[in-house]
Protein backbone atom coordinates (compact mmCIF):
# COMPACT_ATOMS: atom_id res chain seq x y z
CA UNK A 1 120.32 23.59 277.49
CA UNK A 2 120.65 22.16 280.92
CA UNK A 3 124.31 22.74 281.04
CA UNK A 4 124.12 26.30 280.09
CA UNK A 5 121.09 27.34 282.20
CA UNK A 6 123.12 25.66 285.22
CA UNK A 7 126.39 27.51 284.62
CA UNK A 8 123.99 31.03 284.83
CA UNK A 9 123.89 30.12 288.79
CA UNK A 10 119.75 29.91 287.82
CA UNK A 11 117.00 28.33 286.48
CA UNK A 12 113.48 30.16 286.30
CA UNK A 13 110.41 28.04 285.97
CA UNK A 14 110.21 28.93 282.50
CA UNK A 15 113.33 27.86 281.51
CA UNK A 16 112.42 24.69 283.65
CA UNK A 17 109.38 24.16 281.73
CA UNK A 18 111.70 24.62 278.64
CA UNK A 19 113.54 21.69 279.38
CA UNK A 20 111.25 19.43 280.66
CA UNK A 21 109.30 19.82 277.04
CA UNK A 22 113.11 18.93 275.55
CA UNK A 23 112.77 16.32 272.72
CA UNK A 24 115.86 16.35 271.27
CA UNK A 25 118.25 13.25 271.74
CA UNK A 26 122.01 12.81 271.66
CA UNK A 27 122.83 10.41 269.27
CA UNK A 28 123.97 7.70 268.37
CA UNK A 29 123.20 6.20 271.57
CA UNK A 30 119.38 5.70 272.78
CA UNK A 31 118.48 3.58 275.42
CA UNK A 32 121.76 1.72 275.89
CA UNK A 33 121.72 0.85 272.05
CA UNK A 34 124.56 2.38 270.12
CA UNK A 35 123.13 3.14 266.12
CA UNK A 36 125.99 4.75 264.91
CA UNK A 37 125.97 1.94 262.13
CA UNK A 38 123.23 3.87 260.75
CA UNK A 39 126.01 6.54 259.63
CA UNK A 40 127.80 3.35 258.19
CA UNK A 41 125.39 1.19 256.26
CA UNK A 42 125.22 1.52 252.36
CA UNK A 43 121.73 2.11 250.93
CA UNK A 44 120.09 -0.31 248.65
CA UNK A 45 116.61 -0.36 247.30
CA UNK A 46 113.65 0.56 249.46
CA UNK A 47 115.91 1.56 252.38
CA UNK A 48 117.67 4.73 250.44
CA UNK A 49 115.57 7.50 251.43
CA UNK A 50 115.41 5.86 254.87
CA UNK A 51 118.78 6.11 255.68
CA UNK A 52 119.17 9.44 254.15
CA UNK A 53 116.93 11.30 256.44
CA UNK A 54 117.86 8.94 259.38
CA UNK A 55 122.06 10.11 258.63
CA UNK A 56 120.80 13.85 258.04
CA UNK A 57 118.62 13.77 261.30
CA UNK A 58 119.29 16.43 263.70
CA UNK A 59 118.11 14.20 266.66
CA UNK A 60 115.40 16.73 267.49
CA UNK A 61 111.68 14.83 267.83
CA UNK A 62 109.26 17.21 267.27
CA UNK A 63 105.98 16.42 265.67
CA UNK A 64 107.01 17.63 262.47
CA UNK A 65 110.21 15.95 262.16
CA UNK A 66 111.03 13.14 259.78
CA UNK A 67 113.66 12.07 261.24
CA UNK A 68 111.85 11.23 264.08
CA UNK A 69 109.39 9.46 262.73
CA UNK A 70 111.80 7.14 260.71
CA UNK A 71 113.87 6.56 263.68
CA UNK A 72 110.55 6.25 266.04
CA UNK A 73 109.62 3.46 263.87
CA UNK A 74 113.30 1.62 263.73
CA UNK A 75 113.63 1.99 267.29
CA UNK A 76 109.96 0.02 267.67
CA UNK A 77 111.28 -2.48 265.63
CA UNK A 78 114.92 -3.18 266.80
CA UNK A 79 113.72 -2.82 270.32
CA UNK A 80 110.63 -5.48 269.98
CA UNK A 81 113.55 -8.17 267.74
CA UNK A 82 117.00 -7.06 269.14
CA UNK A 83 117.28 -5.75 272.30
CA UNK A 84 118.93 -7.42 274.99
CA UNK A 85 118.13 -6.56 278.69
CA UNK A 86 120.86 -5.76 281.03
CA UNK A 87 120.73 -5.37 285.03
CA UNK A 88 123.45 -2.95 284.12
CA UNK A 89 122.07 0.43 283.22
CA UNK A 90 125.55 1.19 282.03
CA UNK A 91 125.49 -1.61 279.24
CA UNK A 92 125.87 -0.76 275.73
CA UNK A 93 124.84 -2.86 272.75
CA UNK A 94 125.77 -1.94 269.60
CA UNK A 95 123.43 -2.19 266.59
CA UNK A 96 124.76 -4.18 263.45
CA UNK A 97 124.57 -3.32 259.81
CA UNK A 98 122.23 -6.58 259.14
CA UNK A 99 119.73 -5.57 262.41
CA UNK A 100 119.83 -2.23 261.20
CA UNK A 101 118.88 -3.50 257.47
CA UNK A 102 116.20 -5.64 258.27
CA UNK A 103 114.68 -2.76 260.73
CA UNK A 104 114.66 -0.38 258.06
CA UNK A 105 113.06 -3.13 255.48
CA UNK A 106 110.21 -3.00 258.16
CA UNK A 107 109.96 0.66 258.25
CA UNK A 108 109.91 0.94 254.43
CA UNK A 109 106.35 -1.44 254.09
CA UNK A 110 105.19 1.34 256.74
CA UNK A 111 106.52 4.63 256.10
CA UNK A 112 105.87 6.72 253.30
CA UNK A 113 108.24 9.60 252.12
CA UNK A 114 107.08 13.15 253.83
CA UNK A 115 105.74 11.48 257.28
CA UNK A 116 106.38 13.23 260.52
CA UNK A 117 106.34 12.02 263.83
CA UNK A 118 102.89 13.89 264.35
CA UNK A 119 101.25 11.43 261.84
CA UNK A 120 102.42 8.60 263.21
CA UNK A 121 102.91 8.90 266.85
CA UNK A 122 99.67 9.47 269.28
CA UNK A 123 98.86 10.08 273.12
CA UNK A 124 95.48 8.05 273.50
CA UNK A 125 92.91 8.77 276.52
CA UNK A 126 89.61 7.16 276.19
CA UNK A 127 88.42 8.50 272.46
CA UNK A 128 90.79 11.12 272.62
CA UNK A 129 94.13 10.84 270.29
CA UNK A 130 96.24 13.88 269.75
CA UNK A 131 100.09 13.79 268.00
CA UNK A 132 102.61 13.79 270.36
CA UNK A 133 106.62 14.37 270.24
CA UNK A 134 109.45 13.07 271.89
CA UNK A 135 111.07 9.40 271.60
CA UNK A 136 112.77 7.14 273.90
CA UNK A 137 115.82 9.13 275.71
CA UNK A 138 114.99 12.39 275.06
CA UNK A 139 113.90 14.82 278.41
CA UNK A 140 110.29 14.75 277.28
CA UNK A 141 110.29 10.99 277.08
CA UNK A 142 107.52 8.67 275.21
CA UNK A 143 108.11 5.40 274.83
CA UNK A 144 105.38 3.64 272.26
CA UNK A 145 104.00 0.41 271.34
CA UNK A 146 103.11 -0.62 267.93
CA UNK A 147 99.53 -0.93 266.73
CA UNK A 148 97.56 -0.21 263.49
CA UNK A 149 100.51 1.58 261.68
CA UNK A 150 100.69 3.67 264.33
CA UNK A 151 102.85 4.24 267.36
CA UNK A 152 101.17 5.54 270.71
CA UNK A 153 102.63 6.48 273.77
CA UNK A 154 101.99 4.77 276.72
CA UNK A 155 104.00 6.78 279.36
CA UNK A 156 103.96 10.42 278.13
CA UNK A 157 106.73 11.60 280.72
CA UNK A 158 104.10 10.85 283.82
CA UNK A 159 103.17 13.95 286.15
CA UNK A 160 104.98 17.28 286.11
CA UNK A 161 105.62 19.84 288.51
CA UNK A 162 107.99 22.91 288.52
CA UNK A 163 108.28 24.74 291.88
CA UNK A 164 110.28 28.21 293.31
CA UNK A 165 110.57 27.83 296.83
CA UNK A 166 111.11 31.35 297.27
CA UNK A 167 108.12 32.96 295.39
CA UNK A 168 106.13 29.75 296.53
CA UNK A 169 105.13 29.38 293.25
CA UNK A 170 104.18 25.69 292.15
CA UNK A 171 102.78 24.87 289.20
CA UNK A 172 101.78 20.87 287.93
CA UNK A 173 100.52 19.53 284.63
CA UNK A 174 99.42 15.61 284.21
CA UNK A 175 100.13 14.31 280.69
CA UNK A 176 95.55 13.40 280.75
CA UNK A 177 93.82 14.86 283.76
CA UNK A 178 92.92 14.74 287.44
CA UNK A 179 89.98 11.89 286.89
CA UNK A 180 89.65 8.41 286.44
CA UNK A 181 86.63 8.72 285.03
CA UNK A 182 86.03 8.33 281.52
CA UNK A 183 82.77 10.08 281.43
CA UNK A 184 84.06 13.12 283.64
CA UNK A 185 84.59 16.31 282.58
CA UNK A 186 88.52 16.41 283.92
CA UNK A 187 89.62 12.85 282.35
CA UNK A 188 91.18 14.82 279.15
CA UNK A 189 91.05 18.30 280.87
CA UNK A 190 95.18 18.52 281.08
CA UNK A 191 95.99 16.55 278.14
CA UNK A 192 96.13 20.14 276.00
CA UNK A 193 98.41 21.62 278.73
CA UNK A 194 100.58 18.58 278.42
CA UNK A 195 101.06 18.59 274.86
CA UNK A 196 102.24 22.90 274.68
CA UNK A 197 103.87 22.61 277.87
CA UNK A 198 101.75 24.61 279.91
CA UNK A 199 100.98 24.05 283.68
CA UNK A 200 98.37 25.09 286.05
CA UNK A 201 99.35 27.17 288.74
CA UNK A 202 98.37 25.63 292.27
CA UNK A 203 97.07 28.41 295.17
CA UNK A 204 98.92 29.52 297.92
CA UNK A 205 98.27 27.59 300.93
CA UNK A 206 97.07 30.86 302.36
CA UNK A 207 94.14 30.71 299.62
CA UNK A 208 93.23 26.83 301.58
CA UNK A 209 93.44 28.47 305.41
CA UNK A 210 91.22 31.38 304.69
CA UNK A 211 88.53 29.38 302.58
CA UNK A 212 88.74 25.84 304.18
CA UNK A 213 89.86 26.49 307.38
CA UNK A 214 86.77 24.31 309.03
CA UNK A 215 88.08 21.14 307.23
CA UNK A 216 91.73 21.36 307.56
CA UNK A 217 93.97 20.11 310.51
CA UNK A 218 96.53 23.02 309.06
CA UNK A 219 96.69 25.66 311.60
């Protein structure tokens, strides 16, 4: 999508908000790990159906994807008993059929046919928990750690903000809110916005001058 907007000569904030909200990723590699195995490795008991919606997966993470949710959980697993750390960003390690097996022996004492990412994968703030898409790699990044059968996100692509110079238009969005405060009323108030990729728009610094002028060293 990037690609295309960028040969148009433009990118409107819309479109920008478009991609940011991306969850689609380009396998087979995530996160320096090459799982092209997966298109490789011969079924046997539990880990059939696995592999069939993991080799018919479009790579697009949605909440209501399967796919994701199967890969989600195998890329928990091979990450927390496989994966290597490199200095080198640029470092690729490639997946084998027996990591990939035992991985998807995991998933099968976990997942159960029909799941979607949405049932399995939260954002958590305070005693709020709402489904959230998007895996490791994709634009709209989450990366999750394991607990209770379920996966939730602990970086939910950080702070946003889109902005045309020329129409000074900025707008920002924060994946929970603007407070600290559990017991305030803005310490969930952006976590909606987040998760249908909607912003708030931020005044014009005109709006600050003419109603704050007294406390501002803006002249």
């Amino acid at each position: 999508m990037l690609e295309t907007e960028i040969a148009k000569g433009k990118i409107d904030l819309e479109t920008l908000a478009n991609i940011f909200s991306d969850t689609r990723v380009i396998l087979p590699i995530v996160r320096g790990i090459d799982f092209s195995v997966i298109y490789e490795v011969v079924a046997h008991g539990n880990r059939g159906f696995l592999l069939d919606i993991l080799q018919k997966w479009d790579g697009e993470a949605d909440i209501m994807s399967e796919g994701a949710a199967v890969f989600a959980l195998l890329f928990y697993r091979y990450k927390d008993m496989y994966y290597t750390y490199h200095k080198n960003p640029d470092t690729i390690k490639v997946a084998s059929a027996s990591e990939i097996n035992e991985c998807l022996d995991w998933v099968s004492k976990r997942y159960v046919k029909g799941m979607t990412l949405g049932s399995i994968q939260f954002i958590k703030r305070g005693s709020v928990s709402k489904p959230i898409g998007g895996i490791p790699d994709s634009v709209n990044t989450i990366r999750s750690y394991f607990e209770k059968d379920k996966l939730v996100a602990e970086e939910g692509c950080a702070f946003r903000m889109l902005i045309n110079l020329n129409e000074r238009d900025i707008r920002t969005c924060h994946p929970y809110g603007t407070s600290s405060d559990e017991a305030a009323e803005h310490y969930t108030s952006q976590l909606d916005l987040f998760l249908n990729n909607e912003y708030k728009q931020l005044r014009p610094m005109t709006y600050y001058k003419q109603n704050y002028k007294s406390k501002m060293i803006i002249k």
